[in-house]
Structure formats: structure tokens, C-alpha cells
C-alpha atoms as a PDB file:
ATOM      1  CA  UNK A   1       1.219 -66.960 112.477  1.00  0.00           C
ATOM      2  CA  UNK A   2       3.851 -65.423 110.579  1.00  0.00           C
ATOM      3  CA  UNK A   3       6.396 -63.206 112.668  1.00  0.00           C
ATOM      4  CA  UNK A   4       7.297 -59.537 110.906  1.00  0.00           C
ATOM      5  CA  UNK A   5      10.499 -60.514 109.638  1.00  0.00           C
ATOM      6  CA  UNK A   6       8.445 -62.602 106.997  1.00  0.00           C
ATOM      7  CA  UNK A   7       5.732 -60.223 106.543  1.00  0.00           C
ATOM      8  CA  UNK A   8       8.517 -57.951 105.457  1.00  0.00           C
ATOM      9  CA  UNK A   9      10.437 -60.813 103.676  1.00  0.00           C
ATOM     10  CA  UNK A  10       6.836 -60.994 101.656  1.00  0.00           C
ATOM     11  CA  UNK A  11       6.882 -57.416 100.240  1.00  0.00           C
ATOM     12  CA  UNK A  12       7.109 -56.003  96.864  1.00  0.00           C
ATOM     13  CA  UNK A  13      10.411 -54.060  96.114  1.00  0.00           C
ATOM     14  CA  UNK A  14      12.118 -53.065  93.280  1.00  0.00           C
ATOM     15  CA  UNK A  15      14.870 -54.748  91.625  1.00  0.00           C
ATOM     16  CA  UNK A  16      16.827 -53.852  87.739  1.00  0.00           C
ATOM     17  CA  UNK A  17      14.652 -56.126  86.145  1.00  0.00           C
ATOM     18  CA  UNK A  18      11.176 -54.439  87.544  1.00  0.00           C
ATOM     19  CA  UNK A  19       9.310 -55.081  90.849  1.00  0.00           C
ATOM     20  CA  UNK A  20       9.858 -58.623  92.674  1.00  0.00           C
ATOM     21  CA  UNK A  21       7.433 -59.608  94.743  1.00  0.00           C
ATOM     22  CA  UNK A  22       7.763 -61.538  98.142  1.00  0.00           C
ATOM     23  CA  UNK A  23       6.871 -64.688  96.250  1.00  0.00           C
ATOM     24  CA  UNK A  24      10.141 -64.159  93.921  1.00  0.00           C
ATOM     25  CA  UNK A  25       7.989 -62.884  90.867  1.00  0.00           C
ATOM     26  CA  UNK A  26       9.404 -60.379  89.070  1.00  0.00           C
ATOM     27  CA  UNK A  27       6.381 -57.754  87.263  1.00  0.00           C
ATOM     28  CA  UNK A  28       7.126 -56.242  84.151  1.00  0.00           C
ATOM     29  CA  UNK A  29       6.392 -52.814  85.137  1.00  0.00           C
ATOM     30  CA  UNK A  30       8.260 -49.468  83.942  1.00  0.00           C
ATOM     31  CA  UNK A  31       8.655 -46.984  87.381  1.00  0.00           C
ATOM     32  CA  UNK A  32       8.123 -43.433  85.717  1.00  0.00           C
ATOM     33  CA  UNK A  33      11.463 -41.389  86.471  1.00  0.00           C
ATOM     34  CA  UNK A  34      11.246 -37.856  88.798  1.00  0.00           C
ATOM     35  CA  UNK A  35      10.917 -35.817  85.886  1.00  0.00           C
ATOM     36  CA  UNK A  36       8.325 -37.007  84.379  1.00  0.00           C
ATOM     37  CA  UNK A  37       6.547 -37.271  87.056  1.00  0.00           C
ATOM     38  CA  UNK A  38       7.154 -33.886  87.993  1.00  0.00           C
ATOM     39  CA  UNK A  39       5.491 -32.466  84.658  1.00  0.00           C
ATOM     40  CA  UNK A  40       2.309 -34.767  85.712  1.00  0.00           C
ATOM     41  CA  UNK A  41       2.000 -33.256  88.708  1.00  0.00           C
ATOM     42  CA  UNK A  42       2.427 -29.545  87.597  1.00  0.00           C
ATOM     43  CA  UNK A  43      -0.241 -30.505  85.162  1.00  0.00           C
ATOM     44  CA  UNK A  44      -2.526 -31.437  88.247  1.00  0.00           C
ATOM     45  CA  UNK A  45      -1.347 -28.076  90.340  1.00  0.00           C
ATOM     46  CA  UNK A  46      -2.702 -25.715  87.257  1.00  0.00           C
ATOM     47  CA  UNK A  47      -5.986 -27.593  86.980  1.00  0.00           C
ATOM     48  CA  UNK A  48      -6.442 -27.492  90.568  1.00  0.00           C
ATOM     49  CA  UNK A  49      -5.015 -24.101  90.978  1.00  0.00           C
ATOM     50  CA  UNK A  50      -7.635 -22.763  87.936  1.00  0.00           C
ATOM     51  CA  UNK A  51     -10.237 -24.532  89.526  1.00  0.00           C
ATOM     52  CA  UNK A  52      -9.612 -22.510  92.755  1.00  0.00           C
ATOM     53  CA  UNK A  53      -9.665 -19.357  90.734  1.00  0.00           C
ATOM     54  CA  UNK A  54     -12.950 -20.126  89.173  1.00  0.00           C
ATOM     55  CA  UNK A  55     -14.638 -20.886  92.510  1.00  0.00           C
ATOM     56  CA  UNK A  56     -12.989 -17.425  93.712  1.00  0.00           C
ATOM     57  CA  UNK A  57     -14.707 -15.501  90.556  1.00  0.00           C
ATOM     58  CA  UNK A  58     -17.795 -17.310  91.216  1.00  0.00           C
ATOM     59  CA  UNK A  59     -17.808 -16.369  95.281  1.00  0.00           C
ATOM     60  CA  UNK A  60     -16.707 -12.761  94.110  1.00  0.00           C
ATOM     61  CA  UNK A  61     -19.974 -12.365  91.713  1.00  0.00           C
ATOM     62  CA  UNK A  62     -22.382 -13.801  94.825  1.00  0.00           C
ATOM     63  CA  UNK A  63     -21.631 -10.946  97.088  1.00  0.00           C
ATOM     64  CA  UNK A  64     -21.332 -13.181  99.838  1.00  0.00           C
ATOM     65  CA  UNK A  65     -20.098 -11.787 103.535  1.00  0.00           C
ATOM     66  CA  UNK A  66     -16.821 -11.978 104.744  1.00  0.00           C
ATOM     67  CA  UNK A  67     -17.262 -14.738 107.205  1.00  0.00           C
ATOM     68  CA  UNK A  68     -19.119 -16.922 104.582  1.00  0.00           C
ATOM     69  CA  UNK A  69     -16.286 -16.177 101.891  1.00  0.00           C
ATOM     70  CA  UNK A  70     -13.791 -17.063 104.414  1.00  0.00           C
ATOM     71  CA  UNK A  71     -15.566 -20.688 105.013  1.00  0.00           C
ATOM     72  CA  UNK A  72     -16.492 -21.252 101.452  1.00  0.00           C
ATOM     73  CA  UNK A  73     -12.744 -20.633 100.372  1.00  0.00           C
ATOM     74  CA  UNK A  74     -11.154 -23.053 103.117  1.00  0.00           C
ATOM     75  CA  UNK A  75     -13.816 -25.735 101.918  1.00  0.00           C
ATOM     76  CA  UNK A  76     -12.893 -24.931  98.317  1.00  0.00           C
ATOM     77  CA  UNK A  77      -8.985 -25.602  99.290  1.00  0.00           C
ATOM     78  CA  UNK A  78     -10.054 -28.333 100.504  1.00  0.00           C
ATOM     79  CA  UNK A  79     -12.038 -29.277  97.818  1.00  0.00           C
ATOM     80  CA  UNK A  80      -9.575 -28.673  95.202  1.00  0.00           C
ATOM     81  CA  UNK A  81      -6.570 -29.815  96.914  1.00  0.00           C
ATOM     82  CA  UNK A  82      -7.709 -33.367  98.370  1.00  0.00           C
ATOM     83  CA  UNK A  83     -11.087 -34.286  97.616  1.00  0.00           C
ATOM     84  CA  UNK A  84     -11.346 -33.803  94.176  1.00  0.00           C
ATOM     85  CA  UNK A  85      -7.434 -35.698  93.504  1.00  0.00           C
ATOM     86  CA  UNK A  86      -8.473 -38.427  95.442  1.00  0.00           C
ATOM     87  CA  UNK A  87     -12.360 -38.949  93.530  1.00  0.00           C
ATOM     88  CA  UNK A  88     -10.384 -38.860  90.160  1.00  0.00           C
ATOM     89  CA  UNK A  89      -7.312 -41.326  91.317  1.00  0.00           C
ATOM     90  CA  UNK A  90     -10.369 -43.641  92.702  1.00  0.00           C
ATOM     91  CA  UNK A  91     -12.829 -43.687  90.012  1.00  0.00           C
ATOM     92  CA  UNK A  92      -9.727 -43.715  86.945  1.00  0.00           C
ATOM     93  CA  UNK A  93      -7.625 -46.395  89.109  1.00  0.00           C
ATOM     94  CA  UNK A  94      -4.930 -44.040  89.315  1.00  0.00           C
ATOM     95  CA  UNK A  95      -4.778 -41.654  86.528  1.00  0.00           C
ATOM     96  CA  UNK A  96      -5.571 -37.700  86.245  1.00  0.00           C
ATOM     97  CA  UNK A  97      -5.589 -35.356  83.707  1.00  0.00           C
ATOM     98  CA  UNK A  98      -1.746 -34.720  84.046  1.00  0.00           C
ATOM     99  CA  UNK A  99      -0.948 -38.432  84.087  1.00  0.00           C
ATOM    100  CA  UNK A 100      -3.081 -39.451  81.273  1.00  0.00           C
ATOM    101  CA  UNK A 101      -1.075 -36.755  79.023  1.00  0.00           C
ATOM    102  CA  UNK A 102       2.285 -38.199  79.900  1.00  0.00           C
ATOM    103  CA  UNK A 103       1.008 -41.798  79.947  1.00  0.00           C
ATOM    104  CA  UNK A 104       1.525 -42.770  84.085  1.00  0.00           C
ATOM    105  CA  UNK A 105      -0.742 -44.646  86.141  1.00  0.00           C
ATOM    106  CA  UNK A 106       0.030 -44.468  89.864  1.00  0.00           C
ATOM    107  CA  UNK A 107      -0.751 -48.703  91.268  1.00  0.00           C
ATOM    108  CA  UNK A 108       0.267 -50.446  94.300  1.00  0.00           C
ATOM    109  CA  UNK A 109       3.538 -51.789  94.701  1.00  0.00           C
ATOM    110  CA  UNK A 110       2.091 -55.079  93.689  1.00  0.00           C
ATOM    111  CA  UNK A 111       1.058 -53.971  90.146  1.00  0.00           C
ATOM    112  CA  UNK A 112      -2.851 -53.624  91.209  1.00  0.00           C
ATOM    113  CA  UNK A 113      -4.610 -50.954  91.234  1.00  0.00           C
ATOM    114  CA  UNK A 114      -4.735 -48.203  93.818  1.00  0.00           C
ATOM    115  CA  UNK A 115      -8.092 -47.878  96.205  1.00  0.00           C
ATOM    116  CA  UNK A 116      -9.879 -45.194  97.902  1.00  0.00           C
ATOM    117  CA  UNK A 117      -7.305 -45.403 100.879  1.00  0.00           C
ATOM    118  CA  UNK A 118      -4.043 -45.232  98.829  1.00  0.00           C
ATOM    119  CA  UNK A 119      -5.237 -41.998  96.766  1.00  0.00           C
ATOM    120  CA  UNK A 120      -6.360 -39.968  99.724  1.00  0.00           C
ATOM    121  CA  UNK A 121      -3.041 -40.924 101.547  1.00  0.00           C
ATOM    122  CA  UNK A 122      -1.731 -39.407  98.458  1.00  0.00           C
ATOM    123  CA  UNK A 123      -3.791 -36.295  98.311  1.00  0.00           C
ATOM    124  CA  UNK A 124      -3.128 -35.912 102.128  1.00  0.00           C
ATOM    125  CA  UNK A 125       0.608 -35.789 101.698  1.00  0.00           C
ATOM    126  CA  UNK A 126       0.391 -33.830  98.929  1.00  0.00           C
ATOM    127  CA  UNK A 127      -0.622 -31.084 100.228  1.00  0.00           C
ATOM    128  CA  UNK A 128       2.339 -30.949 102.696  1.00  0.00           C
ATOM    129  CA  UNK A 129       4.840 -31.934 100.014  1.00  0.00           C
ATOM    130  CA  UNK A 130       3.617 -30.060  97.335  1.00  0.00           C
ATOM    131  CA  UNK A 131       1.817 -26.969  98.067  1.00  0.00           C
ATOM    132  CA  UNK A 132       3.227 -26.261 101.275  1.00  0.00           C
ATOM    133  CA  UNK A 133       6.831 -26.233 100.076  1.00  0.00           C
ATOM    134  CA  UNK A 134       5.984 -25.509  96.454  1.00  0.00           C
ATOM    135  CA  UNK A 135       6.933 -29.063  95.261  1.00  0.00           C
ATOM    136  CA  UNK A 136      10.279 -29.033  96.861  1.00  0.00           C
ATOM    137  CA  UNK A 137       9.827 -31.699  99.256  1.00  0.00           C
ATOM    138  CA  UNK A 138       8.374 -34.280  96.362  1.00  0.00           C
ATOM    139  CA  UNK A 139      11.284 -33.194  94.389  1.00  0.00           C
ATOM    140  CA  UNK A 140      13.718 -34.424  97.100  1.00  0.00           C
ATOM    141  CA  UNK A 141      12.556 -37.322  97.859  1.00  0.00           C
ATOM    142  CA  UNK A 142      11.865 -38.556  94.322  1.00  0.00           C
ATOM    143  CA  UNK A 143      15.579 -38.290  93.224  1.00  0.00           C
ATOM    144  CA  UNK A 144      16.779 -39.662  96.707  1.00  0.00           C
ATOM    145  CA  UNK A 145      14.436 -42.549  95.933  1.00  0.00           C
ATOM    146  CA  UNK A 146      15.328 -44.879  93.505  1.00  0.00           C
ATOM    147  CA  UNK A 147      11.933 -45.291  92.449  1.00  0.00           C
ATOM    148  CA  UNK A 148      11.081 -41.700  92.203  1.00  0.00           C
ATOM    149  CA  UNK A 149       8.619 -42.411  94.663  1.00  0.00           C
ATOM    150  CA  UNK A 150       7.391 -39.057  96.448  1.00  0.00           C
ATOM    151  CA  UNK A 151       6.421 -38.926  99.949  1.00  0.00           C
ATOM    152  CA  UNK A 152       2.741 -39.965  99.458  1.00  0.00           C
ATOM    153  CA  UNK A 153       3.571 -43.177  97.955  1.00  0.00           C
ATOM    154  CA  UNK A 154       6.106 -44.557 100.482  1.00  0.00           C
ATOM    155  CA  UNK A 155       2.901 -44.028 102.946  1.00  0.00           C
ATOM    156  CA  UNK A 156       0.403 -45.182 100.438  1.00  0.00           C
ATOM    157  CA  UNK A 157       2.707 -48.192  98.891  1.00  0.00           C
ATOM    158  CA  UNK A 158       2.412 -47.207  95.305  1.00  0.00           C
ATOM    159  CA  UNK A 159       4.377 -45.949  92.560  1.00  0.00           C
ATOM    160  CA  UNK A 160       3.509 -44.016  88.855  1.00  0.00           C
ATOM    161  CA  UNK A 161       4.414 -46.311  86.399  1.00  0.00           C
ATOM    162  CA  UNK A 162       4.785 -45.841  82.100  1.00  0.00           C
ATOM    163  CA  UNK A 163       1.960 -46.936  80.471  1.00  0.00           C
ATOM    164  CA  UNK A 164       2.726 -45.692  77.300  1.00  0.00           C
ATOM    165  CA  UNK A 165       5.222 -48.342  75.701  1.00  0.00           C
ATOM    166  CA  UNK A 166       6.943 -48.031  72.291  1.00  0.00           C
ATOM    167  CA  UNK A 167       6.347 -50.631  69.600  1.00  0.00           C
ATOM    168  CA  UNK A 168       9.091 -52.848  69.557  1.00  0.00           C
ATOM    169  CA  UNK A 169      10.286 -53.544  65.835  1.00  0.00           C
ATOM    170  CA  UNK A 170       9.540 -56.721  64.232  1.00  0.00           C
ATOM    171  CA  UNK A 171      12.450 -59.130  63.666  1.00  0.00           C
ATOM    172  CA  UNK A 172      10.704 -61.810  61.756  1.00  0.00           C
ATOM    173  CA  UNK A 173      12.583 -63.381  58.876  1.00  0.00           C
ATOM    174  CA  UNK A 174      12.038 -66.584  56.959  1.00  0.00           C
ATOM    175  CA  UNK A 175      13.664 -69.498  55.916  1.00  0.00           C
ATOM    176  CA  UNK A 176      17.149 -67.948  53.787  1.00  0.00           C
ATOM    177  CA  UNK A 177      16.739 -69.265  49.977  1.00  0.00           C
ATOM    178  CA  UNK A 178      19.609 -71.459  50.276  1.00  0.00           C
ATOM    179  CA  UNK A 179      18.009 -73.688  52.826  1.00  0.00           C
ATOM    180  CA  UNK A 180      14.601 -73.736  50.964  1.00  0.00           C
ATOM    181  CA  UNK A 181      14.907 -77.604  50.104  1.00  0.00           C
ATOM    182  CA  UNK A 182      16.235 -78.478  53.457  1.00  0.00           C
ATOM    183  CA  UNK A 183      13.609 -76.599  54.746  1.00  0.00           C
ATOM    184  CA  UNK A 184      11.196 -78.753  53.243  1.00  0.00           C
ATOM    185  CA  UNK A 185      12.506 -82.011  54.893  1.00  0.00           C
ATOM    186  CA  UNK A 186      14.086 -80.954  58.081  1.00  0.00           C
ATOM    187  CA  UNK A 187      13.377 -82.056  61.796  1.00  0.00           C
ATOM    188  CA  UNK A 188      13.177 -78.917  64.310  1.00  0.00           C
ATOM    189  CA  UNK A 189      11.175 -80.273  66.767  1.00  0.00           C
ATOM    190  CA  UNK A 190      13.483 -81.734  68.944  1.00  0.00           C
ATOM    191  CA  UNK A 191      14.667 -78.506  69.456  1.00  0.00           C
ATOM    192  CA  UNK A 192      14.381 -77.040  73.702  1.00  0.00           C
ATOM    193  CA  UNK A 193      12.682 -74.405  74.063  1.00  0.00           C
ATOM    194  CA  UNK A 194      15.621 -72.409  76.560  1.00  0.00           C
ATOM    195  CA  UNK A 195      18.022 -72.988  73.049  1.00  0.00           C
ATOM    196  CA  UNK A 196      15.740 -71.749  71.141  1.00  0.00           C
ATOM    197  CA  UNK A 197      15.136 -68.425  73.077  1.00  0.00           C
ATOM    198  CA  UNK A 198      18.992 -68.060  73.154  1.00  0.00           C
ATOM    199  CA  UNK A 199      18.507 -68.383  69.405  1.00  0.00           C
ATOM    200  CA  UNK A 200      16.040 -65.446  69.114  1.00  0.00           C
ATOM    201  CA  UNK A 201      17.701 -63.312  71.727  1.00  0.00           C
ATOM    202  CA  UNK A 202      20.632 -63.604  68.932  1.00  0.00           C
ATOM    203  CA  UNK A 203      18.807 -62.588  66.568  1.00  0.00           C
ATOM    204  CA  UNK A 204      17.357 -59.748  68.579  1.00  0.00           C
ATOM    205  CA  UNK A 205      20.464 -58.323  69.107  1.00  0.00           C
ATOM    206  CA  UNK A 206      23.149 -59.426  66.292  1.00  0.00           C
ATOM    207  CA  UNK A 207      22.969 -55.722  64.890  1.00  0.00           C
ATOM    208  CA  UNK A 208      24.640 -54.810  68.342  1.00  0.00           C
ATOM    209  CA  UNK A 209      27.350 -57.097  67.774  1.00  0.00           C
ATOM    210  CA  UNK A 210      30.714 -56.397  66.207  1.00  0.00           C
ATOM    211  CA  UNK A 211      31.724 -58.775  63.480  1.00  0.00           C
ATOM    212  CA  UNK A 212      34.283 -60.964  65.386  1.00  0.00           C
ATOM    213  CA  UNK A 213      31.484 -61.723  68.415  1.00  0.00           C
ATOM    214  CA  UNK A 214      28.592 -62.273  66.025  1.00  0.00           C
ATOM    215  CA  UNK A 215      30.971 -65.164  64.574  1.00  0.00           C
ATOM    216  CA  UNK A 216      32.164 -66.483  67.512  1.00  0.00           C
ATOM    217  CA  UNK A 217      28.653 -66.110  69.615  1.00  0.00           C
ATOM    218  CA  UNK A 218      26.822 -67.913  66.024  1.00  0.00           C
ATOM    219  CA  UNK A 219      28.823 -70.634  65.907  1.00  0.00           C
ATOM    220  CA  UNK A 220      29.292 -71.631  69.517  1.00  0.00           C
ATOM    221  CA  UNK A 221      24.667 -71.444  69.158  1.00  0.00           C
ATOM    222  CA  UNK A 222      25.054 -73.696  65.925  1.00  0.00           C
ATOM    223  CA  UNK A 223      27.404 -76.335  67.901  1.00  0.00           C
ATOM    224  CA  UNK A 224      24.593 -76.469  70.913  1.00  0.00           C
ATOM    225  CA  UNK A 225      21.477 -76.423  68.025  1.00  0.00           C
ATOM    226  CA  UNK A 226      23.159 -79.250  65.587  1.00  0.00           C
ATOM    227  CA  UNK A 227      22.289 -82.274  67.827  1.00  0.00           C
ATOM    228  CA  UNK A 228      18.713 -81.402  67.886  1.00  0.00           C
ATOM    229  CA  UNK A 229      18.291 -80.854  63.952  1.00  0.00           C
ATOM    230  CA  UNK A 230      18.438 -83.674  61.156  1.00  0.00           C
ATOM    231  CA  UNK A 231      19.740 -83.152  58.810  1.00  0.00           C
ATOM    232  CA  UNK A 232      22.229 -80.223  59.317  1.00  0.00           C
ATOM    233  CA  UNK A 233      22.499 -78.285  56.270  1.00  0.00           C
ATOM    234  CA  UNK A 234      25.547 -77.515  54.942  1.00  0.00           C
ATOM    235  CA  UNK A 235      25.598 -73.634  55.600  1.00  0.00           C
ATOM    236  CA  UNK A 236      27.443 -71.220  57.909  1.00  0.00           C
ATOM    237  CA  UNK A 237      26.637 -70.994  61.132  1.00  0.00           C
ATOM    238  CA  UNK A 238      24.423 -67.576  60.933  1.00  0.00           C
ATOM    239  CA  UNK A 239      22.435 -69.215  58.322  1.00  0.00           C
ATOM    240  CA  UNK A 240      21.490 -72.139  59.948  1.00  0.00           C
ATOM    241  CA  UNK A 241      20.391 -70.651  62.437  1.00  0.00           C
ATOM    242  CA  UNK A 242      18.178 -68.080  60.895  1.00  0.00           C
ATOM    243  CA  UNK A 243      16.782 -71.716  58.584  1.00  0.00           C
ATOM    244  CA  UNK A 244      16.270 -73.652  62.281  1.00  0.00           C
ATOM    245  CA  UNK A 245      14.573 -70.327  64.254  1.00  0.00           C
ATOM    246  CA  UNK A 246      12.527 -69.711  60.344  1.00  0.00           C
ATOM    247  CA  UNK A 247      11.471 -72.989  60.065  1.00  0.00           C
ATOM    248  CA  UNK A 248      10.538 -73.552  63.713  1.00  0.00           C
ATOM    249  CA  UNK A 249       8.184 -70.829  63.823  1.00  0.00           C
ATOM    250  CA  UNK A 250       6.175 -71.237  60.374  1.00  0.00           C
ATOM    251  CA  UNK A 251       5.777 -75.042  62.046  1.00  0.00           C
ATOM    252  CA  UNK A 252       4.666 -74.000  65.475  1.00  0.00           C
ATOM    253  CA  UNK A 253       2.231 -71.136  63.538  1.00  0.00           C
ATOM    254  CA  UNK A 254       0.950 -74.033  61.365  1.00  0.00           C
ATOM    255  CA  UNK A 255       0.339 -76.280  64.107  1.00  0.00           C
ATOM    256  CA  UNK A 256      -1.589 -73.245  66.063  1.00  0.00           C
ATOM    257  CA  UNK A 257      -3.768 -72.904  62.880  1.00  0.00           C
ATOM    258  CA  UNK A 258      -4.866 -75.930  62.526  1.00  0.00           C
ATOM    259  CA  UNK A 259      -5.637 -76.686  66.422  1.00  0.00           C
ATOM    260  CA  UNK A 260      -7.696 -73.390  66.206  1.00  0.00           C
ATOM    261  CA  UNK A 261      -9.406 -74.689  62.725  1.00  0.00           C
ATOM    262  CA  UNK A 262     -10.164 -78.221  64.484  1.00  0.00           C
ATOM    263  CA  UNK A 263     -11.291 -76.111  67.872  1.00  0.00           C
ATOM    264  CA  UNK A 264     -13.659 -74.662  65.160  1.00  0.00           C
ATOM    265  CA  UNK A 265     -14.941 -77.408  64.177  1.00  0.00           C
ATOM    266  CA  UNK A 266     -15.437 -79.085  67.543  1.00  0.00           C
ATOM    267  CA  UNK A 267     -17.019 -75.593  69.418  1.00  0.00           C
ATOM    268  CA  UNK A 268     -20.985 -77.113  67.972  1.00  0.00           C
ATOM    269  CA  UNK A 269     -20.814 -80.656  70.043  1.00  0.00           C
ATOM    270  CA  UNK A 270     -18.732 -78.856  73.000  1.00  0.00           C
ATOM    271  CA  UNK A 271     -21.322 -76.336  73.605  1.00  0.00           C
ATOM    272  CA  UNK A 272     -24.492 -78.249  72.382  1.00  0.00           C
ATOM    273  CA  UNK A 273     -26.807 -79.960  75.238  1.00  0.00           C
ATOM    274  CA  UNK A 274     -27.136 -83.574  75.409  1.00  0.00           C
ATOM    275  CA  UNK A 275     -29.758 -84.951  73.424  1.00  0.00           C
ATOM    276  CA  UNK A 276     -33.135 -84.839  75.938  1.00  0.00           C
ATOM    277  CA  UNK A 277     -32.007 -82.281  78.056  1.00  0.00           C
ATOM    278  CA  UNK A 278     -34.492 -79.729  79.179  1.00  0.00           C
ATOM    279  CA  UNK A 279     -34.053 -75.878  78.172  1.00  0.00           C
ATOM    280  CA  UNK A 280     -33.889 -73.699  80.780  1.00  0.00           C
END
């Protein structure tokens, strides 16, 4: 049985690169920051403070005695302040009406997706750190934390994380005219695949580079690529490159088509019955 040091060893936590886990994964997840998470919330405080209204209008037009009123409004706090925030969080796996406007989800510290338990821990605490002290509380905490975790979710084990990602540019290029007739006889694949994702992290970011680094940082990538090319065109360093990562990628596309066409081909005698076997 495992002592507690290495059930603690074994939990999530958060890292600069997203959230490791205990078995040294690291999840690409994007922690929302306090102030976005604050507008979320004060999204969920009008809707739940309107709702409250409404059931006040309603109780005033059923002429209902003062004890009754008194009941009916502590079971609409209630209502309004836990029960409902903790049905939507359930049934959405973590979202609300003010978090599906800014784009959060609210999942365990795992990356899965929040239960019954975690969103009425939530709703519980909220009404403590929230309403009680007018949001104070959850404001505290989440910029002490470096999560931006509130209260609730260090008892619940979650955090709201971005959903809503921006489209990352394309940086696609093909093989530079110059190297068109190399192109058509040169050997890439020999090339490792850790080289080659230097290569394209380059290339992602040579616009950040100033002049004398992008040299420097090309040709010291075109010295470690050479050995693994044949022939090496006679071209600077920049544009071999951009030839080997071109050409290595219209190959590896290629070969991806034609496994799916053959796939294709193959998916009748794969999924057919052998001749004589019964239908059931």
C-alpha cells in the first residue's frame, strides 16, 4: 500500500509548461487568469441575482403570508445560489452561462471533467467567498494563487481553464525554386525526427530572430542536417533548410495518401465475412 508521501508525490500540479501529473505528463491546458475569471463569475452573480428577483415578483403577485414568504425566499436562496450552479456545472461538465461567454471550462486538476461532487463543493464555497464577502475573498485568493484558483477549487481540485484558443498561423512553405531539380532527386529520409523538429521550430520562429542569430542558429542546423541528406545542394544554409523541411513534408504527405488510398482499397476484404459464415 502506498504511504501519503507518494499519494501526494502522485498529484497533479502546475508547472510553466501546463499541468504535470504525478506520472510526469505534462497536459496542454491554458489555467484562465483572475480576471477573467472574475468577469465569468459576475456573469453568474447577475443571472442568479435576476433569477432571485423574478422569484421575489412572482411570491409578491401570490399574496402569500409572511411565514410562507419567509420559507419560500430562504429555499429560493438556496435555490439560486447552490442548487441551480451546481445542476448546470454537472449536466455542461463545467461550464455556465458566464463561462461559456468568455470561453472557460472549470475540470479537475487532471484535465477530466468535473462531477456532481466537485461542482457542489464549488457552489458551497461560493457562497461564503462570494456572496458573503461580495467576491472579495475569491478575489484574494485567486491572485495569491498562482493558478487563479478560488477557494472552491483548492477544496474541489479543479481549475477554469481557456477553451477558446486562437488559430495559430500557418507556416507552410515549399521547396525554394532554386532547389527544384535537387528536389526531384534528393534523399530526406534519413533525416531524425528530434532534427527535424529543431528544423521547424526554426522556422517557427526565424521572424523573431535578429539577422546575425538567424545566420549563426541556420548554419550551425545545416552542419547537424548535411549528414543525413544526399546530395547537399549547393545553397546557403537558410535555403537548404527550407528545400530539406519542404521536401520532407510533401514526401511524408504523399506517403500518408497513398497508405490511406491502399487502406481504401483493402477496407472490402477487412470487413467482409469469410466465405460460409452465417449472418447474424
Amino acid at each position: 500500500m502506498a504511504d501519503s508521501t507518494t499519494v501526494r508525490n502522485r498529484a497533479p500540479r502546475f508547472d510553466d509548461e501546463g499541468v504535470l501529473t504525478g506520472e510526469a505528463v505534462t497536459l496542454d491546458l491554458r489555467p484562465a487568469s483572475a480576471l477573467i475569471r472574475g468577469g465569468g463569475c459576475a456573469i453568474d452573480v447577475l443571472v442568479s441575482v435576476l433569477l432571485f428577483i423574478g422569484l421575489l415578483f412572482a411570491l409578491a403577485g401570490l399574496g402569500v403570508d409572511e411565514a410562507a414568504f419567509r420559507a419560500i425566499m430562504i429555499g429560493g436562496i438556496v435555490l439560486c445560489i447552490v442548487v441551480l450552479p451546481t445542476a448546470v456545472e454537472t449536466a455542461s461538465k463545467g461550464r455556465s452561462l458566464g463561462k461559456l461567454a468568455l470561453g472557460l471550462r472549470v475540470v479537475r486538476d487532471d484535465g477530466g471533467a468535473i462531477g456532481f461532487r466537485h461542482a457542489f463543493i464549488r457552489a458551497l464555497t461560493g457562497v461564503i467567498e462570494i456572496y458573503l464577502t461580495l467576491g472579495g475573498l475569491a478575489v484574494l485568493v485567486g491572485f495569491l494563487n498562482p493558478s487563479s484558483k478560488r477557494l472552491g477549487d483548492l477544496l474541489a481540485g479543479t481549475h477554469s481553464q481557456v477553451e477558446r484558443v486562437p488559430k495559430l498561423p500557418s507556416t507552410a512553405f515549399g521547396v525554394p525554386a532554386e532547389l527544384t531539380a535537387w528536389a526531384a532527386i534528393a534523399d530526406v529520409g534519413r533525416l531524425p525526427d528530434p532534427v527535424a523538429r529543431r528544423v521547424a521550430a526554426f522556422f517557427t520562429n526565424v521572424a523573431h530572430l535578429v539577422p546575425e542569430s538567424r545566420a549563426r542558429v541556420a548554419a550551425s542546423l545545416a552542419a547537424e542536417v548535411a549528414p543525413f541528406v544526399s546530395p547537399v545542394p549547393d545553397a546557403p544554409p537558410e535555403r537548404f533548410l527550407a528545400g530539406v523541411t519542404a521536401l520532407r513534408r510533401e514526401r511524408d504527405l504523399a506517403a500518408l495518401r497513398l497508405e490511406g488510398e491502399r487502406m481504401a482499397l483493402l477496407e472490402p476484404v477487412l470487413t467482409a465475412t469469410p466465405n460460409g459464415f452465417p449472418a447474424r
